[in-house]
C-alpha atoms as a PDB file:
ATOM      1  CA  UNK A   1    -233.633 -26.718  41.916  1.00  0.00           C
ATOM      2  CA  UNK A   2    -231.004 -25.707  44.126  1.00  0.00           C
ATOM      3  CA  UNK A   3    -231.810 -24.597  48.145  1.00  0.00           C
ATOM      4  CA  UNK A   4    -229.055 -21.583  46.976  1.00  0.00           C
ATOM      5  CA  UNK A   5    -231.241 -20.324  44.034  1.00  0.00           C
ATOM      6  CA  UNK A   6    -234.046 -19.878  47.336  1.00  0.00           C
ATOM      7  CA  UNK A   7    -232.699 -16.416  47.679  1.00  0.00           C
ATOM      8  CA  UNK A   8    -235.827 -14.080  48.721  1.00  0.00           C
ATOM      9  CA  UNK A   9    -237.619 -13.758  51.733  1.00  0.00           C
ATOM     10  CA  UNK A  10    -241.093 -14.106  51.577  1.00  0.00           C
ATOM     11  CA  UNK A  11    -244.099 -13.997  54.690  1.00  0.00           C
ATOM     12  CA  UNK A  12    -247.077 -16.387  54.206  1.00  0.00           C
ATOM     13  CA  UNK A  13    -249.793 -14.632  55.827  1.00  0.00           C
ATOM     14  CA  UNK A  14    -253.702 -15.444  56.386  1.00  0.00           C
ATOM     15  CA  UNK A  15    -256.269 -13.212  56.887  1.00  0.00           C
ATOM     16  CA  UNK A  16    -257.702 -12.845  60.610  1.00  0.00           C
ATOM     17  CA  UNK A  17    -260.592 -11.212  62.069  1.00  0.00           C
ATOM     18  CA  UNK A  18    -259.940  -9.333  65.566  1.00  0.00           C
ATOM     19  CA  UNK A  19    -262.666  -8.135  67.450  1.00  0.00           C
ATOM     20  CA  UNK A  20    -263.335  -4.266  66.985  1.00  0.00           C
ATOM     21  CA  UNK A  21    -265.453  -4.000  70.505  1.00  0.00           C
ATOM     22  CA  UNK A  22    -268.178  -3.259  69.186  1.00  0.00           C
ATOM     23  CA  UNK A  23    -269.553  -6.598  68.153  1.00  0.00           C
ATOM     24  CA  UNK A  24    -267.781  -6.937  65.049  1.00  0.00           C
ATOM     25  CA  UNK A  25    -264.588  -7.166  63.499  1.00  0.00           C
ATOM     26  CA  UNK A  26    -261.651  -5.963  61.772  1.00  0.00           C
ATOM     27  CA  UNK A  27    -260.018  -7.844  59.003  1.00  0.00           C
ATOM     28  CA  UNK A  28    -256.030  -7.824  59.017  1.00  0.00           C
ATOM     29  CA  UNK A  29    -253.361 -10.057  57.986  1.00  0.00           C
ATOM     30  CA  UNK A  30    -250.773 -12.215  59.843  1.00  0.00           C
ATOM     31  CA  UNK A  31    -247.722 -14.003  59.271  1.00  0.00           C
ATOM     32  CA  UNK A  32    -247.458 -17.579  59.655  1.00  0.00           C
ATOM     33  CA  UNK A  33    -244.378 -18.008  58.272  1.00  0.00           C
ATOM     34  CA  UNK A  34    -241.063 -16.307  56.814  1.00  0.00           C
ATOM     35  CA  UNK A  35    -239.614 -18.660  53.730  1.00  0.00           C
ATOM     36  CA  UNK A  36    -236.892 -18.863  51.195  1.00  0.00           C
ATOM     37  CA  UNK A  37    -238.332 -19.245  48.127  1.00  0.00           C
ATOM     38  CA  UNK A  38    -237.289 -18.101  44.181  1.00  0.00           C
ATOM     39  CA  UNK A  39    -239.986 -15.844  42.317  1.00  0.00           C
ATOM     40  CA  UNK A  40    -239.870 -15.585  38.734  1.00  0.00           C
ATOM     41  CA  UNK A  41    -241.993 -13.184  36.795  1.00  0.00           C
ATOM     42  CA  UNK A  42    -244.086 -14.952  34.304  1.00  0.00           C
ATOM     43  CA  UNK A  43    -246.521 -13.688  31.337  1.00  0.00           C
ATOM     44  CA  UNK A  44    -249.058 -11.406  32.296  1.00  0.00           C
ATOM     45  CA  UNK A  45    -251.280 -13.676  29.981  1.00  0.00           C
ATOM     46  CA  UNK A  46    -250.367 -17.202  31.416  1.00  0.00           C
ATOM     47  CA  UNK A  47    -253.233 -18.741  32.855  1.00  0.00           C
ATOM     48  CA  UNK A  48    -253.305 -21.993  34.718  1.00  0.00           C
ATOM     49  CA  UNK A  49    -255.139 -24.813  32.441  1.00  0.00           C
ATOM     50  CA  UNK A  50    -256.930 -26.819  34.564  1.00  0.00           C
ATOM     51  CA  UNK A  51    -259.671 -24.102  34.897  1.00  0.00           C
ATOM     52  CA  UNK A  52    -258.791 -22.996  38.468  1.00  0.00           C
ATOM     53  CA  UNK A  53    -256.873 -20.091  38.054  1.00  0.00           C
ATOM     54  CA  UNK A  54    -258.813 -16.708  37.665  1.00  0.00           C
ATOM     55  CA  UNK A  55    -256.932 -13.730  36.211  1.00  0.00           C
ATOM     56  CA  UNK A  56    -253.371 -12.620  35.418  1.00  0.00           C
ATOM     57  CA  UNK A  57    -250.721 -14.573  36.864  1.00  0.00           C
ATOM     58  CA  UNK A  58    -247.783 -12.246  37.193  1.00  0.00           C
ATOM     59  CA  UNK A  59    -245.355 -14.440  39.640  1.00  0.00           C
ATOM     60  CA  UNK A  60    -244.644 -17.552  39.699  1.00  0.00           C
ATOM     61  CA  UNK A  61    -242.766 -18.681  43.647  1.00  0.00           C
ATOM     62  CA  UNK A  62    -240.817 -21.665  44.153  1.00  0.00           C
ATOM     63  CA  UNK A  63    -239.980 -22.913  47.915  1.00  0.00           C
ATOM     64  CA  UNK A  64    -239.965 -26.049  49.939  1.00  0.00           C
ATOM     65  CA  UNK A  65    -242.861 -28.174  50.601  1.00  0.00           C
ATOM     66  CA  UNK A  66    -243.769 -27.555  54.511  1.00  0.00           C
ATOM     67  CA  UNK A  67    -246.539 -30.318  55.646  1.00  0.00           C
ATOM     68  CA  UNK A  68    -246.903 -27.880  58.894  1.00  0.00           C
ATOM     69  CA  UNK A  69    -248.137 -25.033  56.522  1.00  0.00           C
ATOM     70  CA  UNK A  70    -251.252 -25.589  54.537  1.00  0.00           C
ATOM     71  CA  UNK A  71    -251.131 -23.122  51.932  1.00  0.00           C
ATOM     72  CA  UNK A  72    -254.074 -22.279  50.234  1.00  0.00           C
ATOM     73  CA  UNK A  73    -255.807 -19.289  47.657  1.00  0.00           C
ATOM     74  CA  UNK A  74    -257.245 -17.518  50.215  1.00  0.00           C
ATOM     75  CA  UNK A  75    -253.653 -16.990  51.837  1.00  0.00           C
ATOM     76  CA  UNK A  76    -251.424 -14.156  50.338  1.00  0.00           C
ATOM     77  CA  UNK A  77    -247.167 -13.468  50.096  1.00  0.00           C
ATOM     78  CA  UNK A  78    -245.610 -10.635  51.091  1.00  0.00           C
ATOM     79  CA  UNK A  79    -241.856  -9.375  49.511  1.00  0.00           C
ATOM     80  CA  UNK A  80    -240.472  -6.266  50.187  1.00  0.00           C
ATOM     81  CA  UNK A  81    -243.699  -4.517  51.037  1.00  0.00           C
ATOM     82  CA  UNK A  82    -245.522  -5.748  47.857  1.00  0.00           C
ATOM     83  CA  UNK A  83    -248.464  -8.296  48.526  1.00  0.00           C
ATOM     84  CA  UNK A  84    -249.352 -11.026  46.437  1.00  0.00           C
ATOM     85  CA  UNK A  85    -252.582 -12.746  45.835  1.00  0.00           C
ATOM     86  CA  UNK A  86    -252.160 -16.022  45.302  1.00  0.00           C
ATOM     87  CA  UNK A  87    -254.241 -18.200  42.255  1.00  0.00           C
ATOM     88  CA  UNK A  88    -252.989 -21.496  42.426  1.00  0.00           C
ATOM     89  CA  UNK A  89    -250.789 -24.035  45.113  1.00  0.00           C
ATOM     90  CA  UNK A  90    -248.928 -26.752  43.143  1.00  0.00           C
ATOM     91  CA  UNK A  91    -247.048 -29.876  44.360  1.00  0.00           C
ATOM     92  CA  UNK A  92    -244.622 -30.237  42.506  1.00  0.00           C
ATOM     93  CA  UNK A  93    -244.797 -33.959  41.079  1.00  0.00           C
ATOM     94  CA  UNK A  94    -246.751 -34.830  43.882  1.00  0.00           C
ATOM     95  CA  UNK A  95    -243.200 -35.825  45.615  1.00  0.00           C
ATOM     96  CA  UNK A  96    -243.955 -32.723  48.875  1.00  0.00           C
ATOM     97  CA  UNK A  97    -240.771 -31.303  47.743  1.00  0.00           C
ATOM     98  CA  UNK A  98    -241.508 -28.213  45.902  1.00  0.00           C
ATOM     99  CA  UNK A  99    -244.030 -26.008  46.516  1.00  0.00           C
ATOM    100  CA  UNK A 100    -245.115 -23.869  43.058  1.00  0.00           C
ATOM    101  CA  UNK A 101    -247.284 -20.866  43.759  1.00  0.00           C
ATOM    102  CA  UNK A 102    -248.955 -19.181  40.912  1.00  0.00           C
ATOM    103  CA  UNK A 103    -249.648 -14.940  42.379  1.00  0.00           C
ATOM    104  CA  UNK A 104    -250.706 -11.850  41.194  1.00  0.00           C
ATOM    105  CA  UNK A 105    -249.368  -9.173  42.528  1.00  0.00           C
ATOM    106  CA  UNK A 106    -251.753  -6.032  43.625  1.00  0.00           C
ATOM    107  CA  UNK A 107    -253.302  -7.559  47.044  1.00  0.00           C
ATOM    108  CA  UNK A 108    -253.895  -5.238  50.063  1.00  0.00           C
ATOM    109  CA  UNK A 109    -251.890  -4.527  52.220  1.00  0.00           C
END
């Protein structure tokens, strides 16, 4: 893949917990980082076979490999207002080139 096929604009955001005052919390999200990346919309059906991807993949987002940025499931994307849960984080040939992430779309905003 090509860095000029990396043509959408994508946040990588975490959830956080701020504290409400009252001795609890709110839940919101936050951005640690704006990426290029390529998303390709893939079977509603596909499921990852290793076991460790629950429910409908819908997405599938290609960007660079960033060792600063730990991605993980319990992360989300957002694109042009639409949020996306994210199932699966895949080196791609174990070469931290190529990030694959396997999302559904439908997370909270």
């Amino acid at each position: 893949m090509s860095i000029g096929q990396l043509r959408k604009q994508v946040a990588v955001q975490a959830e956080t917990q701020t504290p409400d005052g009252a001795g609890g919390y709110a839940l919101g999200w936050a951005t640690l980082a704006v990426v290029w990346a390529d998303m390709t919309p893939a079977s509603g059906n596909e499921a990852f076979t290793a076991g460790h991807l629950e429910g409908h993949v819908t997405h599938q987002v290609k960007m660079r490999w960033r060792g600063d940025l730990a991605i993980t499931t319990d992360m989300r994307l957002l694109y042009d207002n639409r949020a996306f849960n994210i199932h699966a984080v895949i080196n791609q040939g174990e070469a931290n080139q190529w990030a694959v992430l396997l999302v559904e779309e439908g997370g909270a905003l």
